[in-house]
PDB file of N, CA and C in Angstrom:
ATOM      1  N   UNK A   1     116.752  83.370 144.939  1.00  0.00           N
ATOM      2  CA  UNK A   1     117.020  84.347 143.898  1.00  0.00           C
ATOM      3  C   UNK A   1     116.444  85.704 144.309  1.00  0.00           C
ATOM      4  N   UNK A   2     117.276  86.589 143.768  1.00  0.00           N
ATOM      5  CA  UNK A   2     116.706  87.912 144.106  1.00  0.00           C
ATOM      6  C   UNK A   2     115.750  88.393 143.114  1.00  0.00           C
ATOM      7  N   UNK A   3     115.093  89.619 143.206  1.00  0.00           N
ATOM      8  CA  UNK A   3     114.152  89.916 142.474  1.00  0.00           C
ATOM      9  C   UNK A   3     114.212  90.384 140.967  1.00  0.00           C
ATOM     10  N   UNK A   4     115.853  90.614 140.744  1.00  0.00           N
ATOM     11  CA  UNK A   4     116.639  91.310 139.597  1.00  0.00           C
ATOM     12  C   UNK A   4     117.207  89.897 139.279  1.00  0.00           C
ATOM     13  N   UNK A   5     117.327  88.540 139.921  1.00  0.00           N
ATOM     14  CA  UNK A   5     117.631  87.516 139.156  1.00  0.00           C
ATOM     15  C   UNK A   5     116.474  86.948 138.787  1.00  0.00           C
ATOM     16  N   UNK A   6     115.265  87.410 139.349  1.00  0.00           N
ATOM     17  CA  UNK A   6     114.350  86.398 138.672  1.00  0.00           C
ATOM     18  C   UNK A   6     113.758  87.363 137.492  1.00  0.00           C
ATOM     19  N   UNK A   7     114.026  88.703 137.568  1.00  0.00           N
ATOM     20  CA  UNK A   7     114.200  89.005 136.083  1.00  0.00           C
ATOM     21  C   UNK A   7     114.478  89.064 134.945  1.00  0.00           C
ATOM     22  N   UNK A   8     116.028  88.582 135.299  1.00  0.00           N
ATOM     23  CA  UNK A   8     117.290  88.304 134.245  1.00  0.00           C
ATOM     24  C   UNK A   8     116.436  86.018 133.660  1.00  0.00           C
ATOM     25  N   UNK A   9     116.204  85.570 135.249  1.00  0.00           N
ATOM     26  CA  UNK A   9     115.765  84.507 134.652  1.00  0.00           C
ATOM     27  C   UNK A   9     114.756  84.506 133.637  1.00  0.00           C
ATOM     28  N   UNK A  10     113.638  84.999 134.069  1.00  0.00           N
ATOM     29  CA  UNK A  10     112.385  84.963 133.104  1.00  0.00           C
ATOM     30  C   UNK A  10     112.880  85.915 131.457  1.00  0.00           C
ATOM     31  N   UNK A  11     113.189  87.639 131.716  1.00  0.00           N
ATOM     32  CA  UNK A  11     114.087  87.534 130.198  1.00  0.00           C
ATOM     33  C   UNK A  11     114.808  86.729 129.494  1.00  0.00           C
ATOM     34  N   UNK A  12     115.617  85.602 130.046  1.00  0.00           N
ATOM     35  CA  UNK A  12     116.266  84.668 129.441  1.00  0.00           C
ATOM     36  C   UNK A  12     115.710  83.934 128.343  1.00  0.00           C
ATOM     37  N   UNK A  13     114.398  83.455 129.235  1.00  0.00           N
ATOM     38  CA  UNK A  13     113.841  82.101 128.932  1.00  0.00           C
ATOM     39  C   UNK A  13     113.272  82.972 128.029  1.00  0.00           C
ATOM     40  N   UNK A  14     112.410  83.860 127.779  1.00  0.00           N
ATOM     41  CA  UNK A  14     111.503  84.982 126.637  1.00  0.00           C
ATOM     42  C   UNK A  14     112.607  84.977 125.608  1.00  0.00           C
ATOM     43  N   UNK A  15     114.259  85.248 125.923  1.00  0.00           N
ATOM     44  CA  UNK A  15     114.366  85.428 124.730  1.00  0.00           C
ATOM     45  C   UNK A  15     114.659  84.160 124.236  1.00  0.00           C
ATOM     46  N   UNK A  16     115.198  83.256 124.770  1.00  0.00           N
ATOM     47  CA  UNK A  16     115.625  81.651 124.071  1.00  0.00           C
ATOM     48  C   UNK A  16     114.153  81.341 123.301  1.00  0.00           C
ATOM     49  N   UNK A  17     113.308  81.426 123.701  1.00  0.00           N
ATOM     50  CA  UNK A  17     111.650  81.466 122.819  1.00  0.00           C
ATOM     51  C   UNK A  17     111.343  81.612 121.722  1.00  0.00           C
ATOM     52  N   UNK A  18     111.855  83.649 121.929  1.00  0.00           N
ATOM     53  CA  UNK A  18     111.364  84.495 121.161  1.00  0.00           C
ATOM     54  C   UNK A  18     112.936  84.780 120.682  1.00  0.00           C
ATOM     55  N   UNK A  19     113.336  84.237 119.642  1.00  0.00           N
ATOM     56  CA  UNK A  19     115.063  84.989 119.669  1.00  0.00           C
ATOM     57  C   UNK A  19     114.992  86.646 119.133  1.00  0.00           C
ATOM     58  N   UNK A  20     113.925  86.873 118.438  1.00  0.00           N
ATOM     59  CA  UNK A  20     113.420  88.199 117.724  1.00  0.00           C
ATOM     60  C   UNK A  20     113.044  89.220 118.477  1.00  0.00           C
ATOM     61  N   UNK A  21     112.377  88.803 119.931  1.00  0.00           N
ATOM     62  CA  UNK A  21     111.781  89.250 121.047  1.00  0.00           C
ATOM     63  C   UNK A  21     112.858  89.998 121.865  1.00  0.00           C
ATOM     64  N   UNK A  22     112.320  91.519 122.252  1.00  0.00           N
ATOM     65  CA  UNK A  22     113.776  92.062 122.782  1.00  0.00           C
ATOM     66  C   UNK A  22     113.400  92.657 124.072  1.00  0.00           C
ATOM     67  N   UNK A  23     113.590  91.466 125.075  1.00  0.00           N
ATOM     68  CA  UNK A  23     113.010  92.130 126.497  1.00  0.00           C
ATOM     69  C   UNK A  23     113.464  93.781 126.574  1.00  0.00           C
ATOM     70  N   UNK A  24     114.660  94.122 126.093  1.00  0.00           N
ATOM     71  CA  UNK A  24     115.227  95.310 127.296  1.00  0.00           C
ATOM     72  C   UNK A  24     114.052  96.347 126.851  1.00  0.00           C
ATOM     73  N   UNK A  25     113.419  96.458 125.684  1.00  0.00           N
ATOM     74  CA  UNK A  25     112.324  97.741 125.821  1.00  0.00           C
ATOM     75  C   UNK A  25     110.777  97.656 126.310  1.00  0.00           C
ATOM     76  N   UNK A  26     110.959  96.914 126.823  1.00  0.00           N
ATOM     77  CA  UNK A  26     109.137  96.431 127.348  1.00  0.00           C
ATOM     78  C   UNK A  26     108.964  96.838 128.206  1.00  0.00           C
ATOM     79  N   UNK A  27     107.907  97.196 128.465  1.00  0.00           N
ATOM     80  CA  UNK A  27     107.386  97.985 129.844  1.00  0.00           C
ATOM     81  C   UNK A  27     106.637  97.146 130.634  1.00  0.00           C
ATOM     82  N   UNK A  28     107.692  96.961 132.218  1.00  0.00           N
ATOM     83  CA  UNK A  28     107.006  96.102 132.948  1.00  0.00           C
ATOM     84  C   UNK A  28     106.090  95.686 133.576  1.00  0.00           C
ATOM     85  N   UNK A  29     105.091  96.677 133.323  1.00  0.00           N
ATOM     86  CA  UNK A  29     103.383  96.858 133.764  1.00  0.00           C
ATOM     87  C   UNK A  29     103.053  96.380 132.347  1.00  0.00           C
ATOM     88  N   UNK A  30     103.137  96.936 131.357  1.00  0.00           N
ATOM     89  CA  UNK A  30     102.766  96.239 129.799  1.00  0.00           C
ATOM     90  C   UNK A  30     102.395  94.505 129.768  1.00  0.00           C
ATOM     91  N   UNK A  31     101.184  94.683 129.243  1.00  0.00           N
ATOM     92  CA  UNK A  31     101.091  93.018 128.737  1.00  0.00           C
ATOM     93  C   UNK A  31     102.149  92.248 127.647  1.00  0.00           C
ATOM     94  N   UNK A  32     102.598  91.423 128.418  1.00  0.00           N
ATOM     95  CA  UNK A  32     103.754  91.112 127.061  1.00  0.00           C
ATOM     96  C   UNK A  32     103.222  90.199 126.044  1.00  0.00           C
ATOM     97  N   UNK A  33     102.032  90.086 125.721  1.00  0.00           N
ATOM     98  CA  UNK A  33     101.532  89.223 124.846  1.00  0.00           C
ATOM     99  C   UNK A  33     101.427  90.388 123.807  1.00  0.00           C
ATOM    100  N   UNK A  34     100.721  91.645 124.087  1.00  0.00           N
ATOM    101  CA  UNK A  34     100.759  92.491 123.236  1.00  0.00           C
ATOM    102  C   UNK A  34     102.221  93.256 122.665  1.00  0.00           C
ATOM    103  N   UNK A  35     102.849  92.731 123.996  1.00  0.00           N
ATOM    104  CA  UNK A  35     104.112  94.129 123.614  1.00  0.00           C
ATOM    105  C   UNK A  35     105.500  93.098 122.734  1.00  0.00           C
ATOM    106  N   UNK A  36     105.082  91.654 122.716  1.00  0.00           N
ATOM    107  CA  UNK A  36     106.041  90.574 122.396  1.00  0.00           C
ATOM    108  C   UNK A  36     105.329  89.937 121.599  1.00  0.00           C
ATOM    109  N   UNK A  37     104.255  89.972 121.094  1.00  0.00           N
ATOM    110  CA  UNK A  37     103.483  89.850 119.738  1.00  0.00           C
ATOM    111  C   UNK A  37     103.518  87.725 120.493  1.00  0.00           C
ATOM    112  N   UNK A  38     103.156  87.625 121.468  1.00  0.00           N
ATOM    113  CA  UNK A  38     102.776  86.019 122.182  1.00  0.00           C
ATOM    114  C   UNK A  38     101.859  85.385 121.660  1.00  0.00           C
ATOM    115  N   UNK A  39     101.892  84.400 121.145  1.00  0.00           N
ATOM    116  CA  UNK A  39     100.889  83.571 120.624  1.00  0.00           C
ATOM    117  C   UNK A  39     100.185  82.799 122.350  1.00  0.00           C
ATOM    118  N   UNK A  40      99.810  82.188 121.769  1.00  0.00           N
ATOM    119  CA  UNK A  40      99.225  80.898 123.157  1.00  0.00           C
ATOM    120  C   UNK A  40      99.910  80.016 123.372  1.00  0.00           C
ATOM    121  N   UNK A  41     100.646  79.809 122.124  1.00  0.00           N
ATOM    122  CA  UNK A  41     101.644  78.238 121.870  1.00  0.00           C
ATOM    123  C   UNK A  41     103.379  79.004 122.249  1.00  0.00           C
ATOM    124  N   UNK A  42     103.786  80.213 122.486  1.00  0.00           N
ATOM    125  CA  UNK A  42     104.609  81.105 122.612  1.00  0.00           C
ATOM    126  C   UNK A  42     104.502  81.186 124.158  1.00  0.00           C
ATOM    127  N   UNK A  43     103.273  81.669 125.045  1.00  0.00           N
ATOM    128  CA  UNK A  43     102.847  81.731 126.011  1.00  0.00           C
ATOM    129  C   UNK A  43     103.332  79.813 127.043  1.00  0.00           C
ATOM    130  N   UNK A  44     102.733  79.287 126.118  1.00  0.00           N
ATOM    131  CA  UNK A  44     102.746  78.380 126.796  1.00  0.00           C
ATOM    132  C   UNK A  44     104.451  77.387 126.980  1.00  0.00           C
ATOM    133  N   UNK A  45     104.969  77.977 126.013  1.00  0.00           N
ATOM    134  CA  UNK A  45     106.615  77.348 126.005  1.00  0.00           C
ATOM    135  C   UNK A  45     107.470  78.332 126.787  1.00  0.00           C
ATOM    136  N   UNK A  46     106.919  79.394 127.296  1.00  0.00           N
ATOM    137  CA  UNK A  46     107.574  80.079 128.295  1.00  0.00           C
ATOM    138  C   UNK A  46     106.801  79.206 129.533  1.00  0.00           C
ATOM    139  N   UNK A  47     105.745  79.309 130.022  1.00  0.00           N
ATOM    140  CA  UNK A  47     105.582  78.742 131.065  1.00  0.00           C
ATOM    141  C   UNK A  47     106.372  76.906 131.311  1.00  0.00           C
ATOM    142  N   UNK A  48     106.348  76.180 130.282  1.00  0.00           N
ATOM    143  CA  UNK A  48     106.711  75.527 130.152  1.00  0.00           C
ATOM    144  C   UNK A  48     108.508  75.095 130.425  1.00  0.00           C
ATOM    145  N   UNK A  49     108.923  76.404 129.653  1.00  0.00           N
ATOM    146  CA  UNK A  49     110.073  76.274 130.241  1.00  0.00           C
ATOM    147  C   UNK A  49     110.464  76.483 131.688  1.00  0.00           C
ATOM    148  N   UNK A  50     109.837  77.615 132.384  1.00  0.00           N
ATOM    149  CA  UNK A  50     109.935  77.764 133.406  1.00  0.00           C
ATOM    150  C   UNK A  50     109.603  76.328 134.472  1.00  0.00           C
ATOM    151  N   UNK A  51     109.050  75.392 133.828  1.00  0.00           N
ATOM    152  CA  UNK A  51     108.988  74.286 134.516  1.00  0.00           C
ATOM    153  C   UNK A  51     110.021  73.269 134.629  1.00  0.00           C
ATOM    154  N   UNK A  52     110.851  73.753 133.481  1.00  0.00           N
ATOM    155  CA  UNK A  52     111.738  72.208 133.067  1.00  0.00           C
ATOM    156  C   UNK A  52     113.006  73.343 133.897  1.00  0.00           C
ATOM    157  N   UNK A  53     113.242  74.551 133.650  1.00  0.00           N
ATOM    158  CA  UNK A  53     114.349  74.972 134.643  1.00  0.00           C
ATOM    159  C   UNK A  53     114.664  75.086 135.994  1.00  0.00           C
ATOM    160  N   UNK A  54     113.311  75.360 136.331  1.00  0.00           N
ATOM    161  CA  UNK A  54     113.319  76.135 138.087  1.00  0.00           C
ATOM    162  C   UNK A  54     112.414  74.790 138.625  1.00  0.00           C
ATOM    163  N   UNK A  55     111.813  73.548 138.095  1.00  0.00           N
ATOM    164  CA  UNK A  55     110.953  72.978 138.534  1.00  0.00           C
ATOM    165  C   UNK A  55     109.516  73.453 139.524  1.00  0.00           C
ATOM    166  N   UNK A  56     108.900  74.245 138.802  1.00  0.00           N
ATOM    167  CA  UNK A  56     107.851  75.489 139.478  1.00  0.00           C
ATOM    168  C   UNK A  56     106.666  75.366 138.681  1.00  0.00           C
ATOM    169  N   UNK A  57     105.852  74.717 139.678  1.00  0.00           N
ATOM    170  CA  UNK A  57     104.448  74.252 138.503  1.00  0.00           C
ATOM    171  C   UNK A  57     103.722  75.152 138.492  1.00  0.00           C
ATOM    172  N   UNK A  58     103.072  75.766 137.339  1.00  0.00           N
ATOM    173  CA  UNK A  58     101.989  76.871 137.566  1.00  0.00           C
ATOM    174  C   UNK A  58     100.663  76.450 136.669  1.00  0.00           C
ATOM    175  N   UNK A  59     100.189  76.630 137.467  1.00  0.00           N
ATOM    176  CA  UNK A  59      98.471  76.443 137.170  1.00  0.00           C
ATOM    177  C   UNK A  59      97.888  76.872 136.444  1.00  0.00           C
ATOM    178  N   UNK A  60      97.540  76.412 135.495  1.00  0.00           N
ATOM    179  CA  UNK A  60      96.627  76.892 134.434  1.00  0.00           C
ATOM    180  C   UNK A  60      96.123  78.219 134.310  1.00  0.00           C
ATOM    181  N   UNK A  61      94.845  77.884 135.798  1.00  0.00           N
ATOM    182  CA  UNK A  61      94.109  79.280 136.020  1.00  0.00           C
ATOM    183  C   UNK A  61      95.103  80.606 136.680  1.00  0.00           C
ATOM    184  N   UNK A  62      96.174  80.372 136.893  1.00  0.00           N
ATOM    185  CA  UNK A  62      96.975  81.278 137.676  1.00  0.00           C
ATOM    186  C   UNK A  62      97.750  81.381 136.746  1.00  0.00           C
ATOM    187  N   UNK A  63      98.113  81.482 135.222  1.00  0.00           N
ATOM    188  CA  UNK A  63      98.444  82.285 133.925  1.00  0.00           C
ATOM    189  C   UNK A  63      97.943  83.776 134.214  1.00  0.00           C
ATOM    190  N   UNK A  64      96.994  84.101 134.292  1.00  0.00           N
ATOM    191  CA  UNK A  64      96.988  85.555 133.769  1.00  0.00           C
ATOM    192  C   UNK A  64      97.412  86.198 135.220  1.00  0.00           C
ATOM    193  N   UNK A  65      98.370  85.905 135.899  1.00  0.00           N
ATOM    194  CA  UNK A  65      99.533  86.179 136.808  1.00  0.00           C
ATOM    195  C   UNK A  65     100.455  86.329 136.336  1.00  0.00           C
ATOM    196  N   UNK A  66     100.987  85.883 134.982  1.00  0.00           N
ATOM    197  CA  UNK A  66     102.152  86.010 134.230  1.00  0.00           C
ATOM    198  C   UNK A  66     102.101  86.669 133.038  1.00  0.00           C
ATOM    199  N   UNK A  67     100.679  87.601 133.065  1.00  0.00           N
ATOM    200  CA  UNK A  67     100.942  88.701 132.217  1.00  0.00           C
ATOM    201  C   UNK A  67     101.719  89.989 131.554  1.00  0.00           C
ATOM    202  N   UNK A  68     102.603  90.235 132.657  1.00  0.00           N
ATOM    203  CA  UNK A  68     103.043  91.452 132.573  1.00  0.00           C
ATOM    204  C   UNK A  68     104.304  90.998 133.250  1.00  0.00           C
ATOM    205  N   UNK A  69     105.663  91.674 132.983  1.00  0.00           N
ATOM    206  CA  UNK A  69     106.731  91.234 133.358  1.00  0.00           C
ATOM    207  C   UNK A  69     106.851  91.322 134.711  1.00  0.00           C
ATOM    208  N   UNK A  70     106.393  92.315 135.454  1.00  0.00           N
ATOM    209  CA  UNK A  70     106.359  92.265 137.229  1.00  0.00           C
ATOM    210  C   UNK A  70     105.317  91.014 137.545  1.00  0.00           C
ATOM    211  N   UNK A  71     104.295  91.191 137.058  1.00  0.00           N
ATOM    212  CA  UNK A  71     103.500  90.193 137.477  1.00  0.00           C
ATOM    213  C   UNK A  71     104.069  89.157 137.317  1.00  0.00           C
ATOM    214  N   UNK A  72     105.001  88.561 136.616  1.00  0.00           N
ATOM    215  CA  UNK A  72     105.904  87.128 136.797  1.00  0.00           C
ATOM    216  C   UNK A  72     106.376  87.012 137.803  1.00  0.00           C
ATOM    217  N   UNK A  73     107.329  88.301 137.657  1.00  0.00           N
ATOM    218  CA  UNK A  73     108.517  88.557 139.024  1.00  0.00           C
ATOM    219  C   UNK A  73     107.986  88.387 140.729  1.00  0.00           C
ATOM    220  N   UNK A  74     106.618  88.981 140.459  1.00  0.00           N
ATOM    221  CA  UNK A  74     105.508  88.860 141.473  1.00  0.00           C
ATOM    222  C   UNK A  74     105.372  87.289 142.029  1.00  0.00           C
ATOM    223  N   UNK A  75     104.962  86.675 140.943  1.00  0.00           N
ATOM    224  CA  UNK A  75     104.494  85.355 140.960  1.00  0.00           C
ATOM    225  C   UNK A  75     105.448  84.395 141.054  1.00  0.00           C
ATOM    226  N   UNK A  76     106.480  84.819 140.529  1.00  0.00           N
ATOM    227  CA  UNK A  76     107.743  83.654 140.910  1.00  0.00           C
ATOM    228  C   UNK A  76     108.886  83.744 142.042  1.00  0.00           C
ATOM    229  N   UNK A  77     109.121  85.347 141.790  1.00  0.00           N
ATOM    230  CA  UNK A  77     109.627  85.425 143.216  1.00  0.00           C
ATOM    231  C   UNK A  77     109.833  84.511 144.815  1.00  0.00           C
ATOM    232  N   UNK A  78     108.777  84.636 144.971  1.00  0.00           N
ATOM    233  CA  UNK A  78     108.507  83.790 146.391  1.00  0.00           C
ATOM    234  C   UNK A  78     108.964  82.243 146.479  1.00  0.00           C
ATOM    235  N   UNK A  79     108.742  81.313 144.734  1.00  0.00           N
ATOM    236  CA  UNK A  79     108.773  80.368 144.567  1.00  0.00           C
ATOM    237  C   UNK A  79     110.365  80.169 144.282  1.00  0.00           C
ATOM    238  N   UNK A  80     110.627  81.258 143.685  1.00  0.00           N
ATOM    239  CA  UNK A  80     112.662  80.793 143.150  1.00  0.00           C
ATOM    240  C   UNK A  80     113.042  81.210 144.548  1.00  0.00           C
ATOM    241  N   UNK A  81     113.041  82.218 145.463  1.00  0.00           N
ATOM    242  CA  UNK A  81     114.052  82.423 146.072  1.00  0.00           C
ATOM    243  C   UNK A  81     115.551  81.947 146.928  1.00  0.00           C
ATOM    244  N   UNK A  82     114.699  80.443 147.009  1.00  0.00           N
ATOM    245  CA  UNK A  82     115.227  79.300 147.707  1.00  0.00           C
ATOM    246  C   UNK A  82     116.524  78.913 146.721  1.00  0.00           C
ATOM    247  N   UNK A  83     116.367  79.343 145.376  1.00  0.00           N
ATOM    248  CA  UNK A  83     117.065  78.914 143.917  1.00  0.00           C
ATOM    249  C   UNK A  83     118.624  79.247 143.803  1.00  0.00           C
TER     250      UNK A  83
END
């Protein structure tokens, strides 16, 4: 996957989540917990999903890697590309 599909992927999954949640105005350095009003249990059904789609395990302690919308793209990148 390219770096603009693993964008479109991860917005996907945020909005199937969050249906209220409106990726296109978020700022991709922005924490999206603050900027998408994320609970922990919100947080964690995105990572979650990202497991049951792309099969891509992420580590507990390597969450606050998936703070910010680049920082996903960052973090998953390398792992979807093969996708």
């Amino acid at each position: 996957m390219t770096r603009d599909e693993v964008n479109h992927a991860i917005t996907e999954i945020i909005n199937s989540i969050l249906p209220e949640g409106d990726c296109s105005e978020i700022d991709p350095d922005g924490k999206l917990r603050d900027q998408l009003e994320l609970d922990s249990m919100d947080f964690l059904d995105i990572v979650m999903e990202i497991r049951k789609q792309y099969k891509i395990q992420i580590p507990e302690d390597e969450y606050p890697k998936l703070a910010t919308l680049n920082g996903c793209i960052d973090y998953l990148e390398p792992k979807m590309k093969n996708l």
